[in-house]
C-alpha atoms as a PDB file:
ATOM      1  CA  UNK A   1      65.366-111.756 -21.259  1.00  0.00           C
ATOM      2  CA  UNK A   2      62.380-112.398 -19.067  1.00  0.00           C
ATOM      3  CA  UNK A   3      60.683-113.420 -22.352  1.00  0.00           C
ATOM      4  CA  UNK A   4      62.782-116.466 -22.513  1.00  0.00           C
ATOM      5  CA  UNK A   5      62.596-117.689 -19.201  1.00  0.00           C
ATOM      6  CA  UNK A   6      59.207-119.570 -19.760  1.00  0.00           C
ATOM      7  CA  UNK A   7      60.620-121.151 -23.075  1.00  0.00           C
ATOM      8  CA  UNK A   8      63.855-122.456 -21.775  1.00  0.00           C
ATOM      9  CA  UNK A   9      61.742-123.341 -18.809  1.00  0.00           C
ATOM     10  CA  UNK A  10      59.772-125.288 -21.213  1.00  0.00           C
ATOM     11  CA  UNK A  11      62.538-126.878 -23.153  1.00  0.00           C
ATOM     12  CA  UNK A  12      64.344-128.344 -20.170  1.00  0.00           C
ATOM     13  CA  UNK A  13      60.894-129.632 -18.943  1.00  0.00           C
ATOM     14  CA  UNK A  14      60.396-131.262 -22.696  1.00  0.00           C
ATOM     15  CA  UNK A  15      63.784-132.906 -22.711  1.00  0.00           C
ATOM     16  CA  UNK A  16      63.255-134.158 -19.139  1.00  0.00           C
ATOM     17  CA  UNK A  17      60.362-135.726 -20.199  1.00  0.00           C
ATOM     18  CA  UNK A  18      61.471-137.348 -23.527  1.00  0.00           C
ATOM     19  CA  UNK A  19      64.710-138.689 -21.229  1.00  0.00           C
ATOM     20  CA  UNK A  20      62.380-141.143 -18.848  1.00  0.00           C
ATOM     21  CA  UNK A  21      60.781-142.238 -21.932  1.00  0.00           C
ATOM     22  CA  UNK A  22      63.362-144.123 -23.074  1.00  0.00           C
ATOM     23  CA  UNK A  23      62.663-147.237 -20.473  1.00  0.00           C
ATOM     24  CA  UNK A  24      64.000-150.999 -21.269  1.00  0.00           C
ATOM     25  CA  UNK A  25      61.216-152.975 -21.817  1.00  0.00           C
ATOM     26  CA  UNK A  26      61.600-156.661 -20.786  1.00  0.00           C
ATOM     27  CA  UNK A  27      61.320-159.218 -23.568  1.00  0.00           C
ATOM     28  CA  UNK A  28      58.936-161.973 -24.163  1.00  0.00           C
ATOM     29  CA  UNK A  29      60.396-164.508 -22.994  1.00  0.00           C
ATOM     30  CA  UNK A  30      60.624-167.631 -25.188  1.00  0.00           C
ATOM     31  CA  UNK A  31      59.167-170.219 -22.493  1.00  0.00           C
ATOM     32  CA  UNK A  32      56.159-167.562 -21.802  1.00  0.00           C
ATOM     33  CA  UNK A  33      53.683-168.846 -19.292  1.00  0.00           C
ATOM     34  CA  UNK A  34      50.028-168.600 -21.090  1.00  0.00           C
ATOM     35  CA  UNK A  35      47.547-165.637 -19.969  1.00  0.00           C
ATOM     36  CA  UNK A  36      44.918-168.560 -18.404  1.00  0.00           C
ATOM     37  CA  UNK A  37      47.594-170.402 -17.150  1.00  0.00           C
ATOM     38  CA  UNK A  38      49.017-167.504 -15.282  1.00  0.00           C
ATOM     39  CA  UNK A  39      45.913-166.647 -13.886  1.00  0.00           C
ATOM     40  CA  UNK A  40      45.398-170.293 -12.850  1.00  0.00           C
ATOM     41  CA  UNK A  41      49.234-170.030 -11.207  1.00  0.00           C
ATOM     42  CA  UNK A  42      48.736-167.198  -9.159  1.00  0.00           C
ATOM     43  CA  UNK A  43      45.481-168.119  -7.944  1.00  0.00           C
ATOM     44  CA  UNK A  44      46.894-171.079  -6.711  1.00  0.00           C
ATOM     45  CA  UNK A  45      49.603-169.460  -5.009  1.00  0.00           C
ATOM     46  CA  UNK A  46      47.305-167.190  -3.395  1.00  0.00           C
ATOM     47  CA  UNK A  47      45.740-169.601  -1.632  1.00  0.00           C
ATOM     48  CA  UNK A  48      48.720-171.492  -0.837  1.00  0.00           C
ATOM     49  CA  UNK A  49      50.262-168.261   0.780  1.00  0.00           C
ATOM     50  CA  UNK A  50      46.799-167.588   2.990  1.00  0.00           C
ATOM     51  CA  UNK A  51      46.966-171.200   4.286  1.00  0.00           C
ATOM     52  CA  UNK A  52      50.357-170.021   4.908  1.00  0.00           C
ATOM     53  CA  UNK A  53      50.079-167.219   6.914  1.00  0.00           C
ATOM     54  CA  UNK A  54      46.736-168.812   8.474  1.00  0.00           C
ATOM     55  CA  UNK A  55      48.680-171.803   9.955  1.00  0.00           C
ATOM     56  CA  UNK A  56      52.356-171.698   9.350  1.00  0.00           C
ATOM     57  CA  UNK A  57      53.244-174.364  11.709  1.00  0.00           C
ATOM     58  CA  UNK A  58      51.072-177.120  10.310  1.00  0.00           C
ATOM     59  CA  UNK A  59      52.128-176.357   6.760  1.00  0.00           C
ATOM     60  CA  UNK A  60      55.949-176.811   7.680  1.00  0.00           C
ATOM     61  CA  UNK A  61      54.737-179.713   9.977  1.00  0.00           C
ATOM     62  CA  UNK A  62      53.633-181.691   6.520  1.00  0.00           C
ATOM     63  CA  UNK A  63      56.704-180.856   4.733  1.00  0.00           C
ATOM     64  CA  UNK A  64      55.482-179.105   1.526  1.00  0.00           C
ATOM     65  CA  UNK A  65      56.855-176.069   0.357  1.00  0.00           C
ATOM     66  CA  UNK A  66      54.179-174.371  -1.343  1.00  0.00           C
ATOM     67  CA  UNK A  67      55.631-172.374  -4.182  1.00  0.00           C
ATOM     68  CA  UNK A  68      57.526-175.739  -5.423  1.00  0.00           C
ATOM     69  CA  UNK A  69      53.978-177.630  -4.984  1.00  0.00           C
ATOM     70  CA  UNK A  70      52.284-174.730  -7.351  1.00  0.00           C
ATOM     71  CA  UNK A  71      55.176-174.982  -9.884  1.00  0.00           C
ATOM     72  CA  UNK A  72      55.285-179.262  -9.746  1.00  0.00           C
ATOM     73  CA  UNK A  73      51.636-178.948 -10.230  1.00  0.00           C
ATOM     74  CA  UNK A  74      51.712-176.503 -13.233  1.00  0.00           C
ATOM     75  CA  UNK A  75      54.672-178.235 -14.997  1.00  0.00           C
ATOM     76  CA  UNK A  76      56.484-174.850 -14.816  1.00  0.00           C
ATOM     77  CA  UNK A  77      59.712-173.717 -12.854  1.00  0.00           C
ATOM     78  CA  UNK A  78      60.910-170.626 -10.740  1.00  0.00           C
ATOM     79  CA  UNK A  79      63.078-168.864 -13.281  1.00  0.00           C
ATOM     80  CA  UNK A  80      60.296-169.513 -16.297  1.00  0.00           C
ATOM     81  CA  UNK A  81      57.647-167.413 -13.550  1.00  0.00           C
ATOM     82  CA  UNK A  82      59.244-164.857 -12.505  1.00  0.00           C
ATOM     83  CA  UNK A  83      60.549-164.507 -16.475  1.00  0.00           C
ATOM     84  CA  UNK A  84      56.402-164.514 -17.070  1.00  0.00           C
ATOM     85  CA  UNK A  85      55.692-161.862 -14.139  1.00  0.00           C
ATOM     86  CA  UNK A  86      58.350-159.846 -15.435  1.00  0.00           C
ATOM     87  CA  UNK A  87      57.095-159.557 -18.634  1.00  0.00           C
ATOM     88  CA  UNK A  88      53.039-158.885 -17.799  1.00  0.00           C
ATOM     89  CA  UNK A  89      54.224-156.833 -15.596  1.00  0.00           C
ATOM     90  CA  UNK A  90      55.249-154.213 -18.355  1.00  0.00           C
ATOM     91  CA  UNK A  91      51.842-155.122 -20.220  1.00  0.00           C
ATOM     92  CA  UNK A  92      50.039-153.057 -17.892  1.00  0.00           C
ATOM     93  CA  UNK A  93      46.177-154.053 -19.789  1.00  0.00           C
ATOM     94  CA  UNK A  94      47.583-157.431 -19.899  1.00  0.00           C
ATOM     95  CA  UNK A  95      48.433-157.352 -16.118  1.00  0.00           C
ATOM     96  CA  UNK A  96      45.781-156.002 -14.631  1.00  0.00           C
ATOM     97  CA  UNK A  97      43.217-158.273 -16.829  1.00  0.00           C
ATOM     98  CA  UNK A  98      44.850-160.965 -15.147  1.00  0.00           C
ATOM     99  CA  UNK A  99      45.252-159.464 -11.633  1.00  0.00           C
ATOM    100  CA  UNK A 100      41.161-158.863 -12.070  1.00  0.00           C
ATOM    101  CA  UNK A 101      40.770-162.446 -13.028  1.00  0.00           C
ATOM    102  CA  UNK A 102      43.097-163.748  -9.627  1.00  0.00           C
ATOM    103  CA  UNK A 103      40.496-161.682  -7.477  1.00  0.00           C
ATOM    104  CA  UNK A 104      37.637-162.711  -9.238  1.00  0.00           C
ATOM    105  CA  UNK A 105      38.397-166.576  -8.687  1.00  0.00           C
ATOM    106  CA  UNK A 106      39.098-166.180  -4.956  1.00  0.00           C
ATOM    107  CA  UNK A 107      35.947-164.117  -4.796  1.00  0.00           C
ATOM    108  CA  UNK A 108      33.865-166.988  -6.030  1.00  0.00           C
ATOM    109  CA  UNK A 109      35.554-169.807  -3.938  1.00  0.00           C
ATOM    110  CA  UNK A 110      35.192-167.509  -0.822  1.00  0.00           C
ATOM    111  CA  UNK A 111      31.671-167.378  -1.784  1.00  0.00           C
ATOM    112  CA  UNK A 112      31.533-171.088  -1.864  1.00  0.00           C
ATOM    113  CA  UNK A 113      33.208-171.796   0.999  1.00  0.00           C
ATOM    114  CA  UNK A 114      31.578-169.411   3.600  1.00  0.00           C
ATOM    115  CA  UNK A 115      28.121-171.105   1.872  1.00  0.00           C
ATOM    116  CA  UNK A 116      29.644-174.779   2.711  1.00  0.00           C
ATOM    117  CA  UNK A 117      30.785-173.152   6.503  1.00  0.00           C
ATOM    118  CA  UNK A 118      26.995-172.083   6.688  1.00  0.00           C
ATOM    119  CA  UNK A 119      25.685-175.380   6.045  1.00  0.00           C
ATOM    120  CA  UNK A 120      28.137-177.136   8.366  1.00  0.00           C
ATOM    121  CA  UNK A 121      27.412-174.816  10.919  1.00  0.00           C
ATOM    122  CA  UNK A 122      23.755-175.277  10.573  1.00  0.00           C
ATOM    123  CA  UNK A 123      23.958-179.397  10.343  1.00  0.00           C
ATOM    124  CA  UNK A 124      26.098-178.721  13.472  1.00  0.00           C
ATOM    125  CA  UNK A 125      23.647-176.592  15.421  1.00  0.00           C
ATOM    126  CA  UNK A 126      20.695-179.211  14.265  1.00  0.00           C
ATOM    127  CA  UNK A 127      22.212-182.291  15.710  1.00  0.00           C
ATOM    128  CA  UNK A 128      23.057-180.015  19.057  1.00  0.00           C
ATOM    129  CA  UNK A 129      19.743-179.253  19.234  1.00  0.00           C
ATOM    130  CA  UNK A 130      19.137-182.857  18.677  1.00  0.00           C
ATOM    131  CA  UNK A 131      20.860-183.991  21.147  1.00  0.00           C
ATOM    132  CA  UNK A 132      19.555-182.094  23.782  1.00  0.00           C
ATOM    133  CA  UNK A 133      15.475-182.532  22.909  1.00  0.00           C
ATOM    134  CA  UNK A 134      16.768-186.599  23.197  1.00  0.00           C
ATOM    135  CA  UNK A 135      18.068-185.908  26.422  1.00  0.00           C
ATOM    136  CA  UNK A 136      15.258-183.681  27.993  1.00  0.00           C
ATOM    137  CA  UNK A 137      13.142-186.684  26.413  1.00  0.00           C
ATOM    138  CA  UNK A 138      14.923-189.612  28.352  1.00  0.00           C
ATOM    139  CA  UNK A 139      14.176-186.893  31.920  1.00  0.00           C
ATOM    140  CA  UNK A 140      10.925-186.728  31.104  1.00  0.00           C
ATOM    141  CA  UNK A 141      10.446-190.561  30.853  1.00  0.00           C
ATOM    142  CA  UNK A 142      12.842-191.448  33.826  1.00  0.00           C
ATOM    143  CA  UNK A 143      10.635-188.474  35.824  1.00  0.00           C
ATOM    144  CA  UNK A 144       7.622-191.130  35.145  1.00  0.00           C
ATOM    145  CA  UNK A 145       7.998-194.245  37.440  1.00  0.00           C
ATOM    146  CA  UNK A 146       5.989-196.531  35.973  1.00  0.00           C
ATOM    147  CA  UNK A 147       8.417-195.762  32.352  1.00  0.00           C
ATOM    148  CA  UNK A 148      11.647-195.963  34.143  1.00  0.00           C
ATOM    149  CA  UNK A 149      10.945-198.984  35.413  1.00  0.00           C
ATOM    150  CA  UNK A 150       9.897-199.978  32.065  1.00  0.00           C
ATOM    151  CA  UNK A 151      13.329-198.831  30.814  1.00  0.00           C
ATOM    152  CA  UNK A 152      15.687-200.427  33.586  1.00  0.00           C
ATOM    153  CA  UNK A 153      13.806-203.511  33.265  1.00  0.00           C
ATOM    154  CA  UNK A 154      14.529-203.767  29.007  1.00  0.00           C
ATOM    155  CA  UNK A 155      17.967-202.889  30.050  1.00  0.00           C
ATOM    156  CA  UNK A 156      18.419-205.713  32.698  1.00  0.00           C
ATOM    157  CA  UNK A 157      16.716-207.848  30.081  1.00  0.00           C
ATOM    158  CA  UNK A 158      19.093-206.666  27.227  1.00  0.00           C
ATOM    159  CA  UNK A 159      22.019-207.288  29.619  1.00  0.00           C
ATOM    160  CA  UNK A 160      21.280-210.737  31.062  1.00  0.00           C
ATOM    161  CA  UNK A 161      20.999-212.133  27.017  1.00  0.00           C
ATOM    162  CA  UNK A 162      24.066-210.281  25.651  1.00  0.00           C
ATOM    163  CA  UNK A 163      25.321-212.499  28.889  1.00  0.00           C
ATOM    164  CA  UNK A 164      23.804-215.776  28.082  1.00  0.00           C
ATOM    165  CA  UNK A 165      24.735-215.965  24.415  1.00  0.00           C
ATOM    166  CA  UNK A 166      27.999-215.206  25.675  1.00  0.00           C
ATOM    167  CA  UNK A 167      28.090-218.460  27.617  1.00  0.00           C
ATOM    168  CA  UNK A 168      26.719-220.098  24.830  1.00  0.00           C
ATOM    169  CA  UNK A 169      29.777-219.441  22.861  1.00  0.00           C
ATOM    170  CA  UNK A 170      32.700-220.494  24.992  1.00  0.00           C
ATOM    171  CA  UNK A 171      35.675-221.933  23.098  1.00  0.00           C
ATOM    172  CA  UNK A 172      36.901-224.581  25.141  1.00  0.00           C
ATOM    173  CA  UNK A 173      33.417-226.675  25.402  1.00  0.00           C
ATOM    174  CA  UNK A 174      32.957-228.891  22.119  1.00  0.00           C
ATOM    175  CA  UNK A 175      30.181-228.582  20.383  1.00  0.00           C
ATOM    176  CA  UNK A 176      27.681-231.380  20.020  1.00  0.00           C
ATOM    177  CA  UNK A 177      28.211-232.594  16.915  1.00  0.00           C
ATOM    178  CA  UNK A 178      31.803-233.141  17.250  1.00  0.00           C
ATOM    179  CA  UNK A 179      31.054-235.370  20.565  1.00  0.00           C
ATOM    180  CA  UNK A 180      28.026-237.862  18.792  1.00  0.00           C
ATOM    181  CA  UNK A 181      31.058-238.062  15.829  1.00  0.00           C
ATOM    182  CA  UNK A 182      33.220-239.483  18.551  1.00  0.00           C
ATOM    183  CA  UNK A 183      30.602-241.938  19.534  1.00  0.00           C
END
């Protein structure tokens, strides 16, 4: 009797086993969303989700709805992707090949992105810095009298001809031509 105990032990644990074998598999379905095309899909949806969570309230403020963008752009509809996920989702190799491809692509266009933020920031700091050797320039020049007056007096100069051609230019006088014509 205590013999049998490890084989019936075994038996039950071999039928068990067999039992949760026997799993549905879901079918391919007939409007199957390509392998590429899947991984171009999600992607996109990745990205639309992050702007999503990064900024909710401008994203409703514009009105789009982001999975029905990703679908309109891909030509594909709700039912027909989540009938695709489904499916790769029992093709495990299938599923994670494509899963590795998703992370891949946002790897690369974080990549790009943070290298684009670099350069911004850069061009940004540049002009700053710019902007304040100009200004410690123009104090060094107005610190000089004999340059500041230099300086105010092109400005007064600058001033009193923007004036002038104004005057030149009013509307209401006729010009010259028009009054020998008359004559």
């Amino acid at each position: 009797m205590i013999a049998r105990k490890p084989y019936i032990l075994l038996l039950a644990l071999s039928i068990f086993l067999i039992a949760c074998q026997d799993l549905d598999k879901t079918e391919k379905p007939d409007n199957l969303i390509p392998e590429e095309k899947m991984v171009d899909v999600l992607t996109e949806l990745s990205l639309v989700h992050a702007a999503k969570n990064y900024n909710k309230f401008k994203l409703e403020q514009t009105g789009i709805q982001p999975d029905k963008f990703v679908f309109e752009k891909y030509d594909i509809d709700s039912l027909q992707f989540e009938q695709s996920s489904n499916y790769y989702s029992d093709q495990y190799v299938i599923y994670e090949r494509i899963y590795d491809s998703v992370r891949g692509r946002i790897k690369v266009l974080k990549s790009k992105y943070d290298s684009l933020r670099e350069v911004e920031i850069k061009r940004e700091d540049s002009l700053k810095r710019l902007q304040k050797d100009s200004l410690q320039m123009m104090d060094s020049i107005m610190a000089i009298p004999r340059l500041r007056d230099s300086v105010q007096r092109s400005r007064l100069k600058l001033k009193d001809d923007i004036k002038g051609k104004e005057e030149k230019r009013d509307s209401l006088i006729a010009p010259v031509s028009m009054k020998e014509d008359r004559n």
